[in-house]
Protein backbone atom coordinates (compact mmCIF):
# COMPACT_ATOMS: atom_id res chain seq x y z
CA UNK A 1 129.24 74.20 149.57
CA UNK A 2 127.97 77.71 150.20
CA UNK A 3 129.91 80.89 149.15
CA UNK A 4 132.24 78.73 146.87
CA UNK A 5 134.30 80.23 144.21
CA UNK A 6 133.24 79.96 140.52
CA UNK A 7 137.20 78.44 140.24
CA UNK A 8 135.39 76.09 142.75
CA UNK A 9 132.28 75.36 140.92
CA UNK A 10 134.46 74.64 137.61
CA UNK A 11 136.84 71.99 138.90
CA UNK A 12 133.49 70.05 139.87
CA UNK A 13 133.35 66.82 137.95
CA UNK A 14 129.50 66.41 137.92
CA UNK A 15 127.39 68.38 135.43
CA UNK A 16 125.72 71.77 137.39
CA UNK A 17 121.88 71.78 137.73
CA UNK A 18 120.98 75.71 138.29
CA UNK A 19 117.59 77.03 139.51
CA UNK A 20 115.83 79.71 137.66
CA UNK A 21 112.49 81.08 137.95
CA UNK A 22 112.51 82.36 133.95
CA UNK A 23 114.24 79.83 132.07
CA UNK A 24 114.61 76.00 131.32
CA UNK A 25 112.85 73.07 131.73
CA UNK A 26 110.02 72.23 134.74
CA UNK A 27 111.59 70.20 137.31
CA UNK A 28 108.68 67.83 136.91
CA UNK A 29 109.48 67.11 133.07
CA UNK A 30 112.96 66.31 133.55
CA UNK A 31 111.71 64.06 136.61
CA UNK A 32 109.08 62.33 134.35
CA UNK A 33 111.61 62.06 130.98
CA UNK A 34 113.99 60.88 133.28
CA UNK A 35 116.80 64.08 132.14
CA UNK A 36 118.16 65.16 135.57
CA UNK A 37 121.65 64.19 135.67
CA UNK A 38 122.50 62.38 138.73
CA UNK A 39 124.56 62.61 140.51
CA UNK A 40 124.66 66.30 140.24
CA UNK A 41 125.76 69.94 142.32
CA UNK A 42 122.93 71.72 142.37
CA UNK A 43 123.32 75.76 141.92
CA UNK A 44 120.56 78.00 144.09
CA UNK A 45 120.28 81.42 143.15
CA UNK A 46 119.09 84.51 145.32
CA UNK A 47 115.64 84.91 145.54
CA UNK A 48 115.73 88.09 144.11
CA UNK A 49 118.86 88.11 141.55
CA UNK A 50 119.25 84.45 140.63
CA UNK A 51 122.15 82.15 139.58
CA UNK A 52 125.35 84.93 138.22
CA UNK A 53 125.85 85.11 134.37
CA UNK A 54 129.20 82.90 134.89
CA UNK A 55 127.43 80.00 136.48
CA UNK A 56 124.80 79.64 134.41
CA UNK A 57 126.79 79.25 131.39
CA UNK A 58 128.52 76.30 133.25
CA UNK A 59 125.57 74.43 133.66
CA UNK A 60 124.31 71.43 131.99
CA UNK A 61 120.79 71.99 133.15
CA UNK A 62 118.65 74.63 133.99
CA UNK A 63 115.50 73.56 136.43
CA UNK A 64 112.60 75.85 136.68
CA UNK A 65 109.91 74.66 139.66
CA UNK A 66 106.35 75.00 138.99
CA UNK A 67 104.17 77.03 141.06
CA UNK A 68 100.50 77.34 140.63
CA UNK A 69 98.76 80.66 141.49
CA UNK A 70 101.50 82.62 139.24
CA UNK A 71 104.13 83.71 141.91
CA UNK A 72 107.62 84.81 140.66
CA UNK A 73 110.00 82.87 143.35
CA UNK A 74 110.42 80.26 146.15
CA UNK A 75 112.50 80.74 149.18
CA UNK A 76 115.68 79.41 148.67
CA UNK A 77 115.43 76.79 151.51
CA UNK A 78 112.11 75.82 150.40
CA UNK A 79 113.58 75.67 146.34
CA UNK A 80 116.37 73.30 147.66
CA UNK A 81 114.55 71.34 149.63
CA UNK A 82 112.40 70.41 146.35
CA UNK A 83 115.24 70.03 144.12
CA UNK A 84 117.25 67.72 146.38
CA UNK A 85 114.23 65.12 146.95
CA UNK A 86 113.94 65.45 143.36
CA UNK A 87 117.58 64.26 143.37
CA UNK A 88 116.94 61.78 145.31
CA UNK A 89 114.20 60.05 143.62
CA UNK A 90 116.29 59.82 139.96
């Protein structure tokens, strides 16, 4: 659901996954402990600002994604992409 309402986000009866690139556990270790809730509603964050205060204090999970070579961010589209096969793999 894009552009939904945190009122939106909190009637949601699955826990929230959120995407960060400075905090919470690597995608792959919750993958490989077997910790990523499913089913889930996954929470993308701009690029540049991230997931808002709000909805990351609603969130049972906060997924950082590895990325070799040091850089800061993904794309958005590219971040989802990841984090939805990862989804579909638990």
């Amino acid at each position: 659901m894009e552009a939904a309402s945190l009122d939106d986000v909190a009637a949601l009866t699955v826990p929230l996954v959120v995407t960060s690139s400075h905090q919470g556990d690597f995608l792959q270790n919750l993958m490989k402990n077997q910790a990523l809730p499913t089913p889930c509603a996954w929470v993308m964050g701009h690029e540049g600002q991230g997931v808002c205060a709000k909805l990351l204090a609603q969130a049972a999970v906060s997924v950082r994604i590895g990325q070799p070579g040091g850089e800061e961010s993904l794309n958005v589209a590219a971040a989802a992409a990841i984090c939805l096969h990862a989804s579909s793999l638990s």
